[in-house]
N, C-alpha and C. Protein backbone atom coordinates (compact mmCIF):
# COMPACT_ATOMS: atom_id res chain seq x y z
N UNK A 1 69.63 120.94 238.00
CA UNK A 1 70.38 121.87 238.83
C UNK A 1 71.14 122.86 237.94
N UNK A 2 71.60 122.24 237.26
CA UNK A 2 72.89 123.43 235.70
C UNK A 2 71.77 124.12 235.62
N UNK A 3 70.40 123.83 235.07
CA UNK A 3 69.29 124.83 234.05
C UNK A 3 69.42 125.93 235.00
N UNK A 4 68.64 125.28 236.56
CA UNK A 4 68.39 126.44 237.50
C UNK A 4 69.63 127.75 237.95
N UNK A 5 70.52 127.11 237.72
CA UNK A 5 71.56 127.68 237.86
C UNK A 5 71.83 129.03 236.93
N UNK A 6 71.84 128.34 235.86
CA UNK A 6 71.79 128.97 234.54
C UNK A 6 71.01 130.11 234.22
N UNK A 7 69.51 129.89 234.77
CA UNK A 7 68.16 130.79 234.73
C UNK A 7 68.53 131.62 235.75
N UNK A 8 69.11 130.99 236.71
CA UNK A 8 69.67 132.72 237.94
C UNK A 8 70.74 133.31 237.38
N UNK A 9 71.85 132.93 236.58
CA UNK A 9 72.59 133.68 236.17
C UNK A 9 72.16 134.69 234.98
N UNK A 10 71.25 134.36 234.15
CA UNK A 10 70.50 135.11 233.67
C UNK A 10 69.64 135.72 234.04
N UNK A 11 68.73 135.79 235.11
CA UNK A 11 68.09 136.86 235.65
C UNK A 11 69.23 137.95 236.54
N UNK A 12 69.98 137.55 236.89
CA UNK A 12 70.90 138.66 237.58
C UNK A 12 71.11 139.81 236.71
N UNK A 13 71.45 139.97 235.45
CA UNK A 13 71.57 141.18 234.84
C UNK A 13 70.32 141.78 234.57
N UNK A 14 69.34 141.04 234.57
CA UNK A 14 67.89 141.95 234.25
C UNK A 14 67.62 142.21 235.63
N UNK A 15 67.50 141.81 236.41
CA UNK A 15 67.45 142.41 237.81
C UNK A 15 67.96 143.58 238.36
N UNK A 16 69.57 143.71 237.79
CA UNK A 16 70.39 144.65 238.16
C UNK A 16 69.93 146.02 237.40
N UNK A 17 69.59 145.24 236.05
CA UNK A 17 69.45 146.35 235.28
C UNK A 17 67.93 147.21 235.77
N UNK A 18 67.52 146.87 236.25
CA UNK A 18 65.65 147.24 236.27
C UNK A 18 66.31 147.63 237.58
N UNK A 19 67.18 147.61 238.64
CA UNK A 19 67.63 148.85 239.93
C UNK A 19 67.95 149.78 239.53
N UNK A 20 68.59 149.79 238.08
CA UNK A 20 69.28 151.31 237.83
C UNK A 20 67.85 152.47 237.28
N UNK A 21 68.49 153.53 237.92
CA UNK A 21 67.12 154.54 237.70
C UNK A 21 68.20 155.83 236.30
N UNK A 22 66.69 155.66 235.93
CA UNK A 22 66.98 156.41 234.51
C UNK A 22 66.70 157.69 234.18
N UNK A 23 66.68 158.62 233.90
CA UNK A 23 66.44 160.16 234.07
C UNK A 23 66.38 160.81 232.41
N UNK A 24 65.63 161.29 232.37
CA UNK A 24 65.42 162.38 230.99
C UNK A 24 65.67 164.08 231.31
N UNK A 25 66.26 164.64 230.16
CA UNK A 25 66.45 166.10 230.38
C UNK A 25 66.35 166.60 229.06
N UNK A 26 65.85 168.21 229.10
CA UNK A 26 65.91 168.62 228.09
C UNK A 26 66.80 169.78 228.09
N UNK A 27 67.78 169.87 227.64
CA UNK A 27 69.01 170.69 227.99
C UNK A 27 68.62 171.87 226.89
N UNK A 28 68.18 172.15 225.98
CA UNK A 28 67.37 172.93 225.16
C UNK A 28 66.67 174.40 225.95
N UNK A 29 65.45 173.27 226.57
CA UNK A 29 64.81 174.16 227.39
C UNK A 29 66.05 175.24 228.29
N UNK A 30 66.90 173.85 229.12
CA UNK A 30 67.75 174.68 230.00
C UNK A 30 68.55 175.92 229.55
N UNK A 31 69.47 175.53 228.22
CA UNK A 31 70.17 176.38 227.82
C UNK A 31 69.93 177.48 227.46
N UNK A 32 68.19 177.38 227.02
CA UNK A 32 67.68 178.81 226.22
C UNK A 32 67.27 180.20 227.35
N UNK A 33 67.52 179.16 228.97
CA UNK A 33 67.16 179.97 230.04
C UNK A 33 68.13 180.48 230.91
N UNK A 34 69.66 179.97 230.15
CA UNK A 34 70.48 180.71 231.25
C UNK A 34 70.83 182.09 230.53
N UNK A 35 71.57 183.11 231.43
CA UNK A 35 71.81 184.60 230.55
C UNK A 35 73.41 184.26 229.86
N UNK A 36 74.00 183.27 230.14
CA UNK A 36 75.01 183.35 229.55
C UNK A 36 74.51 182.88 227.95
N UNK A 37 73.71 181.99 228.01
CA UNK A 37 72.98 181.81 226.17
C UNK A 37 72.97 182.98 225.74
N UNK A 38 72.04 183.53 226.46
CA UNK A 38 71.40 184.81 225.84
C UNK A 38 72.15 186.17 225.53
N UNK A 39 73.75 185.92 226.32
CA UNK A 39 74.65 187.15 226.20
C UNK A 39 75.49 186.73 225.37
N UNK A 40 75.53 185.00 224.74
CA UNK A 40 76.19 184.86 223.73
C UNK A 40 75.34 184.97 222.56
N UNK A 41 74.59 184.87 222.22
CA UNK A 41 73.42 184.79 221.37
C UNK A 41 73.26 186.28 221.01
N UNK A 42 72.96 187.12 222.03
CA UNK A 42 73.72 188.40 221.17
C UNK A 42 74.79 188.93 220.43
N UNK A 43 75.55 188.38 221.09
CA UNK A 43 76.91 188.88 220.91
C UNK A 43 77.14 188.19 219.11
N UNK A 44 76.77 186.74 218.59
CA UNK A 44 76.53 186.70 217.68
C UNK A 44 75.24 187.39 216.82
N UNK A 45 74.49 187.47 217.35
CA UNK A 45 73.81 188.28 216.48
C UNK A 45 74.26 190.20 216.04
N UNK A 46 75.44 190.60 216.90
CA UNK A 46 75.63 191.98 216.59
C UNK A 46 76.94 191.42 215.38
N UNK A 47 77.66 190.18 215.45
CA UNK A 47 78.99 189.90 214.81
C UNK A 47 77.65 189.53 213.16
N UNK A 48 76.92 188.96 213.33
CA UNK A 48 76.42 188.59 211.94
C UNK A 48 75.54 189.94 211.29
N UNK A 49 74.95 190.74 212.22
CA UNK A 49 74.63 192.13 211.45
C UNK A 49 75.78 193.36 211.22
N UNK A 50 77.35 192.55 211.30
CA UNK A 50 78.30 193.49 210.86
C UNK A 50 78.72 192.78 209.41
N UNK A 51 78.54 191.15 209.48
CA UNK A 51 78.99 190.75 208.45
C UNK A 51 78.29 190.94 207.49
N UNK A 52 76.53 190.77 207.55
CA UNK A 52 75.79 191.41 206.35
C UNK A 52 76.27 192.82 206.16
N UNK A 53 76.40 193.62 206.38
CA UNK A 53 76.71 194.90 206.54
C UNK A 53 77.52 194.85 205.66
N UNK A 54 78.91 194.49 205.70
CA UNK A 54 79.96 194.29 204.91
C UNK A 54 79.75 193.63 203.92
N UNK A 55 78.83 192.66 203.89
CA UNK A 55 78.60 191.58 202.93
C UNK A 55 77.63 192.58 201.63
N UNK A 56 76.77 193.68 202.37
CA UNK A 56 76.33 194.29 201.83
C UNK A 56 76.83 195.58 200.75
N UNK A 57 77.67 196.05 201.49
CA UNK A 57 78.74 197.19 201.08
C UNK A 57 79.16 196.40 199.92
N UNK A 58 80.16 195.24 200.35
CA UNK A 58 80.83 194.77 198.82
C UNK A 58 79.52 194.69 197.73
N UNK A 59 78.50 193.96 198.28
CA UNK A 59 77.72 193.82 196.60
C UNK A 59 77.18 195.13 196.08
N UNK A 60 77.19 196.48 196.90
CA UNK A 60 76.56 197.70 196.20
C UNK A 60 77.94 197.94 195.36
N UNK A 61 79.15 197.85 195.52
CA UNK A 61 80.30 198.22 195.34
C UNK A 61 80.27 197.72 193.77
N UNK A 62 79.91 196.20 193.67
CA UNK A 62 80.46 195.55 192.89
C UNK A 62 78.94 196.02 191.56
N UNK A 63 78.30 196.55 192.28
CA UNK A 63 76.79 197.07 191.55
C UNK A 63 77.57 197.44 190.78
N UNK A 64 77.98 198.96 191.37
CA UNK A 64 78.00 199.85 190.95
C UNK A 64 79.44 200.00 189.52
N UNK A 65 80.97 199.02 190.21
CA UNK A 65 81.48 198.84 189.07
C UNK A 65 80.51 197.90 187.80
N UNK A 66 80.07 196.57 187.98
CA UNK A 66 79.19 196.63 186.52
C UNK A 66 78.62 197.70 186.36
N UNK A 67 77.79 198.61 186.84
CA UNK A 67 76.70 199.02 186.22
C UNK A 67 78.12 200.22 185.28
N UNK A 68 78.97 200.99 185.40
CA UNK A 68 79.73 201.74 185.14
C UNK A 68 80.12 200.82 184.11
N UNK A 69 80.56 199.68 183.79
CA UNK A 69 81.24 199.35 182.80
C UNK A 69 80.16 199.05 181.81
N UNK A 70 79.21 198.97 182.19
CA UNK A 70 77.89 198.68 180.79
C UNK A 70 77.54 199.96 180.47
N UNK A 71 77.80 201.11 181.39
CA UNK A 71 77.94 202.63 180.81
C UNK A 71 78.84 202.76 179.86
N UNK A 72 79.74 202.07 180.07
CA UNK A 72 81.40 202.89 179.41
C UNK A 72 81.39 201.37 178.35
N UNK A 73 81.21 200.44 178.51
CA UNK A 73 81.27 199.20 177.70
C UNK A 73 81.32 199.80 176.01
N UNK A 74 80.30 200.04 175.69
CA UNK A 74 80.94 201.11 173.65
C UNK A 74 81.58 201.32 173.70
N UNK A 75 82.28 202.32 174.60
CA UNK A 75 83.27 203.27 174.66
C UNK A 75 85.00 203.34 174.48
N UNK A 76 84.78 201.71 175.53
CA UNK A 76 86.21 201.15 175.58
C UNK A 76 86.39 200.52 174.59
N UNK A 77 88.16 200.22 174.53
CA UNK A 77 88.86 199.14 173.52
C UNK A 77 88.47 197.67 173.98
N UNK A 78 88.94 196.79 173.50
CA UNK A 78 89.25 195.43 173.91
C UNK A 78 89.87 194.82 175.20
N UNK A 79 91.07 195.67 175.56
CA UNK A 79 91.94 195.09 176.42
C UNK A 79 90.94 196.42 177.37
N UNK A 80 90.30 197.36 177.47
CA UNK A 80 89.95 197.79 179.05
C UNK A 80 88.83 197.19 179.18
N UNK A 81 87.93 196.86 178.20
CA UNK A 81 87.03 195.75 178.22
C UNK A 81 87.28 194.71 179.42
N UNK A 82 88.09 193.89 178.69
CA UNK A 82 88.49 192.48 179.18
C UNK A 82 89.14 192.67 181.05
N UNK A 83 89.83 194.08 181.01
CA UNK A 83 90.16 194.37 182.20
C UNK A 83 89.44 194.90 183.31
N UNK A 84 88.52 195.24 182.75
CA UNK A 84 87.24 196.00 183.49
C UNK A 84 86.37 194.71 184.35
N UNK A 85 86.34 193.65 183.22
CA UNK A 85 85.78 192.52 183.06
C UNK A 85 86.66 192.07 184.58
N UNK A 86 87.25 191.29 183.92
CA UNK A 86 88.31 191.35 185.42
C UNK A 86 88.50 191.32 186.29
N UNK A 87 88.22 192.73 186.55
CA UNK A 87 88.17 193.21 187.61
C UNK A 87 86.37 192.99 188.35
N UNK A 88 85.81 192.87 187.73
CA UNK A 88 84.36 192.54 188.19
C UNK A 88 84.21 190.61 188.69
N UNK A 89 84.61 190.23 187.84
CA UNK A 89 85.00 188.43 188.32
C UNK A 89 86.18 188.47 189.66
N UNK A 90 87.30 189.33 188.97
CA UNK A 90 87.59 189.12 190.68
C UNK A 90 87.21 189.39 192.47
N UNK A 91 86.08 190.98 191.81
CA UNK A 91 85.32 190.65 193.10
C UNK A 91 84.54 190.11 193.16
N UNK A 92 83.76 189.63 192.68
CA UNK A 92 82.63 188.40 192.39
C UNK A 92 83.43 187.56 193.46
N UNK A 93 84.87 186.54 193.01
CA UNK A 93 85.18 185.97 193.57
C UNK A 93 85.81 186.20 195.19
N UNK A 94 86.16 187.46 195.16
CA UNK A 94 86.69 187.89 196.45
C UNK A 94 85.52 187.85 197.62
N UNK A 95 84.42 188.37 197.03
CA UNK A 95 82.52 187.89 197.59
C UNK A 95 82.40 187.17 198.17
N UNK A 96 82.42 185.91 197.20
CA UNK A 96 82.38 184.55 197.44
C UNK A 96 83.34 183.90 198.46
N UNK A 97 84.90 184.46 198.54
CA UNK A 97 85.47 183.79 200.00
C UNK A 97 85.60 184.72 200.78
N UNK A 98 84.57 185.98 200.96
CA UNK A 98 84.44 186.48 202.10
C UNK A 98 83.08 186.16 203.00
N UNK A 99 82.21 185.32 202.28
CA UNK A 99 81.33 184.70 202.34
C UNK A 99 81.17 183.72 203.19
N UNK A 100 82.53 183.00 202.46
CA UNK A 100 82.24 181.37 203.22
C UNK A 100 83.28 182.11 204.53
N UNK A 101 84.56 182.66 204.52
CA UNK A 101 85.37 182.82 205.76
C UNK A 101 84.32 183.75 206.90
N UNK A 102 82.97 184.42 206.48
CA UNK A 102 82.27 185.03 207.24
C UNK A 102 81.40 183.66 208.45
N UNK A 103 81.02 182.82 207.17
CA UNK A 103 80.54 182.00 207.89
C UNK A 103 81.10 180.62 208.62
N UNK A 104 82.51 180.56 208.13
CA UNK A 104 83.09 179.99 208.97
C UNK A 104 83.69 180.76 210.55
N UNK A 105 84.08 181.55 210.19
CA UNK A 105 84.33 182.79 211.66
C UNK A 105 83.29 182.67 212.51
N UNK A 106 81.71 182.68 211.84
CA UNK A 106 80.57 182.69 212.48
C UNK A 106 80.58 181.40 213.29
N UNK A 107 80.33 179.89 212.47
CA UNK A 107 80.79 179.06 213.26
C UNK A 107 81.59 179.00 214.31
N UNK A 108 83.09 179.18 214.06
CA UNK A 108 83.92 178.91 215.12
C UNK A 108 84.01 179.90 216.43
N UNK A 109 83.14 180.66 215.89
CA UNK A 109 82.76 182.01 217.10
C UNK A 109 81.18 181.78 217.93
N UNK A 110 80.48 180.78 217.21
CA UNK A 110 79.39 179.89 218.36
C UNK A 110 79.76 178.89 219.13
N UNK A 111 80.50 178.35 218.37
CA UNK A 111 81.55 176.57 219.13
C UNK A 111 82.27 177.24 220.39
N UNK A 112 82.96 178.63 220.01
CA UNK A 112 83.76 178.97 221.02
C UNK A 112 82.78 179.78 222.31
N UNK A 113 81.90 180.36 222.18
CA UNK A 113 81.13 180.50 222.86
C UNK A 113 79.86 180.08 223.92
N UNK A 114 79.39 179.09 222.87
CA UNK A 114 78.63 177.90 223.53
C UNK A 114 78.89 176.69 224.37
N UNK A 115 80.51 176.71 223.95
CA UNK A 115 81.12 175.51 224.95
C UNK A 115 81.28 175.56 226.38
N UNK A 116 81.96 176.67 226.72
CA UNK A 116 81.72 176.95 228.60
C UNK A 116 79.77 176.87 228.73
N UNK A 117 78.70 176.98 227.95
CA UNK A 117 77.65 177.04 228.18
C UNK A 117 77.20 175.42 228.55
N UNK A 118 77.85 174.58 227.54
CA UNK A 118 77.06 173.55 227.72
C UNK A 118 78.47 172.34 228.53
N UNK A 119 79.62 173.39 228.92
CA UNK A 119 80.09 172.41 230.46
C UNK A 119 79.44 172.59 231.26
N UNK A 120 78.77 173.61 231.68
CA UNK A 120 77.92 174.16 232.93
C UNK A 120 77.07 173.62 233.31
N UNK A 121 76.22 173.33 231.87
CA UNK A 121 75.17 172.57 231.78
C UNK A 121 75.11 170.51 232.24
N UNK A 122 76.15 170.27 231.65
CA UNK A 122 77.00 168.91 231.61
C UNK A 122 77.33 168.97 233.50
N UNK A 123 78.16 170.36 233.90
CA UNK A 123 78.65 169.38 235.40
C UNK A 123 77.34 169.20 236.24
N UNK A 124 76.17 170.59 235.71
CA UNK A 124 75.39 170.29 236.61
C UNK A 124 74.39 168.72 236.40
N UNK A 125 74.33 168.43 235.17
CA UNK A 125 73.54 167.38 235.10
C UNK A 125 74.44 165.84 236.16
N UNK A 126 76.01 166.03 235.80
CA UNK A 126 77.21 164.99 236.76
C UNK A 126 75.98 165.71 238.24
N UNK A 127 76.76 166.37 238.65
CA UNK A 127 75.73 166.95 240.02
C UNK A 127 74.74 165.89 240.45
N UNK A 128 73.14 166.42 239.52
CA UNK A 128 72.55 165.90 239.89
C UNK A 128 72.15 164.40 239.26
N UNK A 129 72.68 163.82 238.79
CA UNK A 129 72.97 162.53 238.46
C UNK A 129 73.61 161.44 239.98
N UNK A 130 74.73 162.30 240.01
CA UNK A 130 75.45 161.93 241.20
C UNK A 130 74.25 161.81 242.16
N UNK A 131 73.79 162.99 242.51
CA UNK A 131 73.33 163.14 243.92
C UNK A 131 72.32 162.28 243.64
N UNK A 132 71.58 162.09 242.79
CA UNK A 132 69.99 161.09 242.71
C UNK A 132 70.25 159.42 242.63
N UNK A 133 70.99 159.21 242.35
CA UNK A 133 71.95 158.07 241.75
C UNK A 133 71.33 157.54 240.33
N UNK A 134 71.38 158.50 239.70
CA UNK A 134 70.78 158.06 238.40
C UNK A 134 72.27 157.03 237.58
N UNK A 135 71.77 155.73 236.67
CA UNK A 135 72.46 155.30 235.97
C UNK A 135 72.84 156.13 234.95
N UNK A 136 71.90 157.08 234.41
CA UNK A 136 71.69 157.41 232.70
C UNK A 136 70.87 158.59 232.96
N UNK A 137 71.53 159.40 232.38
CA UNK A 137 70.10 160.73 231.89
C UNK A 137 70.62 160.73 230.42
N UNK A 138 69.38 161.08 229.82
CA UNK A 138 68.99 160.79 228.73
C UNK A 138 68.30 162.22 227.82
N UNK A 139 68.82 162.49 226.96
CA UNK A 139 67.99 163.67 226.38
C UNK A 139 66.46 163.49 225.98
N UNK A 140 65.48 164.36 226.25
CA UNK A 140 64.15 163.78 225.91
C UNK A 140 63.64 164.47 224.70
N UNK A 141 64.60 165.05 224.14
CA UNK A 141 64.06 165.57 222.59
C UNK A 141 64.24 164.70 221.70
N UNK A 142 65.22 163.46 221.93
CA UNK A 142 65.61 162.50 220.94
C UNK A 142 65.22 161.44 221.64
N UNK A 143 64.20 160.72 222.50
CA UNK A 143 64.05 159.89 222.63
C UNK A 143 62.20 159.68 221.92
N UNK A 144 62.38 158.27 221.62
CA UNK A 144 60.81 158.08 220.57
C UNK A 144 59.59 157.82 221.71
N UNK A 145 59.97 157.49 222.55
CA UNK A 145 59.17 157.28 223.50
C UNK A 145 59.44 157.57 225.25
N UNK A 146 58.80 157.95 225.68
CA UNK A 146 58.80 158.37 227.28
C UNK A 146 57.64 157.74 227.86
N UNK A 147 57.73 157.02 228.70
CA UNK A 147 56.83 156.39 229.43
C UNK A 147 56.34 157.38 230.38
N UNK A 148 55.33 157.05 230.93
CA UNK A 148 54.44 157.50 232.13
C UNK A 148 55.53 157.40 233.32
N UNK A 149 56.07 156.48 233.90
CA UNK A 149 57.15 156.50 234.70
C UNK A 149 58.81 156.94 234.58
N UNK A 150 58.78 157.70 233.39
CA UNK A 150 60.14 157.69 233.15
C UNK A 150 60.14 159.59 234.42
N UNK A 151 61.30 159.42 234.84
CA UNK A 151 62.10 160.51 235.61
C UNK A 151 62.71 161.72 234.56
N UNK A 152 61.95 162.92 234.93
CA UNK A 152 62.46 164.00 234.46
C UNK A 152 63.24 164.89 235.15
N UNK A 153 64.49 165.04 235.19
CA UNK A 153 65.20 165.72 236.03
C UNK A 153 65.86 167.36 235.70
N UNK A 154 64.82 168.08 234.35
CA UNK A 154 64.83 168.94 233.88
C UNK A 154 65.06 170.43 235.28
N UNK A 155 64.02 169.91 235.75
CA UNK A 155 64.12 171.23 237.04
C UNK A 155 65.36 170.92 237.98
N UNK A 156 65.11 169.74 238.44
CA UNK A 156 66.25 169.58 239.25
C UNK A 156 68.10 170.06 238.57
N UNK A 157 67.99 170.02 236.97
CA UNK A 157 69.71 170.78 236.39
C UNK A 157 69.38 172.24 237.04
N UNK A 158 68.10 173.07 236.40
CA UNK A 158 67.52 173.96 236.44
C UNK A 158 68.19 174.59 237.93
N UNK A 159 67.54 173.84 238.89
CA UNK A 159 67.83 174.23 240.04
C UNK A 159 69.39 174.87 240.33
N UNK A 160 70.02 173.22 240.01
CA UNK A 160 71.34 173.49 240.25
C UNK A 160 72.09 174.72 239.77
N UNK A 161 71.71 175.19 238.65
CA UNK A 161 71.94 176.36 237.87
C UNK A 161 71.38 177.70 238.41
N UNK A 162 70.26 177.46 239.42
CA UNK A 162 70.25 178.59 239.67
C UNK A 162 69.30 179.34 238.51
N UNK A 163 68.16 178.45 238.23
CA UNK A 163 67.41 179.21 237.50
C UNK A 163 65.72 178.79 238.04
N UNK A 164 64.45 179.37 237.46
CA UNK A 164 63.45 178.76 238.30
C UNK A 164 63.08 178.19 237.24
């Protein structure tokens, strides 16, 4: 009587578990189809062809002082040498952390942009999660395997969003 007992208390969670319905999405696909992606996705791409731009300007700049001091390099003493010098390492270095603060700006200017994108994305999947009674949706770009029966509820976010 304990065993049998025992063997139903252990089938109860595999039971329960095999009612819950499971759902896959590819939020990828979704995101690359709403216009708010695509009006942020510009909007970084006009901010990163200002920063090459600039990024560009400084290195003709910094050309052009070396190339002037390997003109004038005979010419000078020691100390305009060394100062000339200088002055070429310090924009070198000024380069270099306009560089990384370009691409950190860049970062924190996709994070800040993409985030209202992918709540949108998130309530609609709550939505239709809710409404289907799914236990779990599941991303299907990172999963190793998808069965023949597994539930794709890709169109159905889609829908909710208001896209075809």
């Amino acid at each position: 009587m304990k065993k049998f007992i025992l063997a139903l208390l252990l089938l109860i969670p595999a039971v329960a578990f095999s009612q819950q319905k499971i759902a896959v999405v590819n939020t990828q696909e979704i995101m690359t189809q709403l216009p708010d992606f695509k009006a942020a996705q510009k909007q970084l791409e006009e901010k990163g062809k200002k920063y090459d731009e600039d990024y560009a300007n400084m290195q003709k700049e910094i050309e052009k002082k070396s190339q002037a001091y390997i003109a004038d390099k005979d010419k000078l003493n020691d100390v305009l040498k060394k100062t000339r010098e200088q002055e070429i390492q310090d924009m070198l270095a000024r380069l270099e952390q306009s560089k990384q603060l370009m691409a950190q700006d860049m970062q924190n200017e996709q994070e800040k942009l993409f985030a209202p994108i992918q709540k949108k994305i998130y309530d609609a999947l709550k939505k239709v999660g809710d409404e289907n009674g799914y236990a779990y949706i599941m991303e299907s770009q990172i999963m190793h395997y998808q069965g023949p029966g597994a539930i794709d509820c890709t169109a159905k976010v889609k829908a909710k969003l208001g896209l075809k």
